[in-house]
Protein backbone atom coordinates (compact mmCIF):
# COMPACT_ATOMS: atom_id res chain seq x y z
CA UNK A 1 3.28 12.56 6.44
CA UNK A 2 4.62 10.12 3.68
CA UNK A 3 1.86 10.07 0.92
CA UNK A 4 0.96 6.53 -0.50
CA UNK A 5 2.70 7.58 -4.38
CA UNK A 6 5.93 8.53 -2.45
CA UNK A 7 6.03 4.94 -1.16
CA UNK A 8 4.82 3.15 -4.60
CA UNK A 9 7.30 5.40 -6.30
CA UNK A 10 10.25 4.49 -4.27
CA UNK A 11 9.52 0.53 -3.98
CA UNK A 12 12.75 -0.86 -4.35
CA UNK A 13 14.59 2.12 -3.53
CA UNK A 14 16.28 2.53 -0.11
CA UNK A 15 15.59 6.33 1.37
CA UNK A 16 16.94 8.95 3.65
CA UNK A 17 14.47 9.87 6.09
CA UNK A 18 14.47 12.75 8.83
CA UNK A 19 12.02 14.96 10.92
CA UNK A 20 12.26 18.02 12.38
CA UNK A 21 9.94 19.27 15.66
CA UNK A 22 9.21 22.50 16.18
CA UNK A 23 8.58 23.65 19.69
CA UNK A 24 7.54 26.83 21.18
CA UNK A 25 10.24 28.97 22.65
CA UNK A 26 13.00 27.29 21.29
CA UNK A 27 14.92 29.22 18.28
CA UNK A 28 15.79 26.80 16.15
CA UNK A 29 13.54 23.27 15.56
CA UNK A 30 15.23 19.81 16.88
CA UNK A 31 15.92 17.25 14.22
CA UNK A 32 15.60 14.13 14.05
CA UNK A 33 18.85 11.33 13.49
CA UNK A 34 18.89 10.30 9.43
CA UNK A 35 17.69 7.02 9.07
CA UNK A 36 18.03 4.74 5.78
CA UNK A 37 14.91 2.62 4.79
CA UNK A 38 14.75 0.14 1.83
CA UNK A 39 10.94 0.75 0.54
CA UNK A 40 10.55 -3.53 -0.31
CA UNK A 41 9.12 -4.15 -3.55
CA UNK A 42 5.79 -6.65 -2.68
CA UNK A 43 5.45 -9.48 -5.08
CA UNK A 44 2.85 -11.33 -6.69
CA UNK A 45 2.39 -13.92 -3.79
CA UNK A 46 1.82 -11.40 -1.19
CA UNK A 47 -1.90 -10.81 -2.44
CA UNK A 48 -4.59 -13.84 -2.51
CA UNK A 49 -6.32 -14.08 -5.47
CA UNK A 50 -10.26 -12.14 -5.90
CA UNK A 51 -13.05 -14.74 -5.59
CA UNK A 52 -15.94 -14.12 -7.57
CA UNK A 53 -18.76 -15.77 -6.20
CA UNK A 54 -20.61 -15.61 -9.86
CA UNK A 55 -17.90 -17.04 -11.39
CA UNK A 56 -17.64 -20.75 -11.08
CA UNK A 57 -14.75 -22.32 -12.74
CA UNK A 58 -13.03 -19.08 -12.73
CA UNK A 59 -14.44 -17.49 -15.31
CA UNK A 60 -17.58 -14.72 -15.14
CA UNK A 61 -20.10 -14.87 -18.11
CA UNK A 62 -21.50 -11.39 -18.08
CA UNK A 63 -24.67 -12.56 -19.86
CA UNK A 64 -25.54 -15.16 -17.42
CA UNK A 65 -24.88 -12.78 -14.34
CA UNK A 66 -28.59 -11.63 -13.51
CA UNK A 67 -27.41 -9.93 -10.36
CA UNK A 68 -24.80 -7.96 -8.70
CA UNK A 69 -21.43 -9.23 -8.73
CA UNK A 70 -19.64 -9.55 -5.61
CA UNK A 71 -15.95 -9.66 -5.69
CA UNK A 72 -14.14 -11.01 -1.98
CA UNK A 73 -10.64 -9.99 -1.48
CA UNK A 74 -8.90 -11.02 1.78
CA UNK A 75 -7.40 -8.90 4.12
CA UNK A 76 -4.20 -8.04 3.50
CA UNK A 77 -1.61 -7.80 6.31
């Protein structure tokens, strides 16, 4: 398993990667062929902007807010 800070700490980066499987009554485990990644670094226009529904004009006014805020993010692909 490749952990989510591996990935956000290699964006950018290009990787080795390799596995090894480990089956019962063999000696030795079977690996995998190396493979090279590049780990793509996501920009700014890959993520839609949050939509407050409280906020009208774009901007929130805490002390007119009178109940809960609800923030709407798309999903991203």
């Amino acid at each position: 398993m490749i952990t989510a800070s591996a990935i956000g700490a290699n964006m950018g980066s290009v990787v080795w990667v390799y596995y090894n499987v480990t089956r019962n009554g063999l000696a030795r485990p079977i690996e995998s062929q190396e493979n090279l990644f590049k780990i793509e670094r996501l920009g700014l226009d890959n993520f839609s902007a949050p939509v407050i529904a409280q906020a009208p004009g774009g901007v929130l006014d805490l002390a007119a807010v009178n109940t809960d805020i609800v923030i709407v993010l798309k999903a991203w692909l």
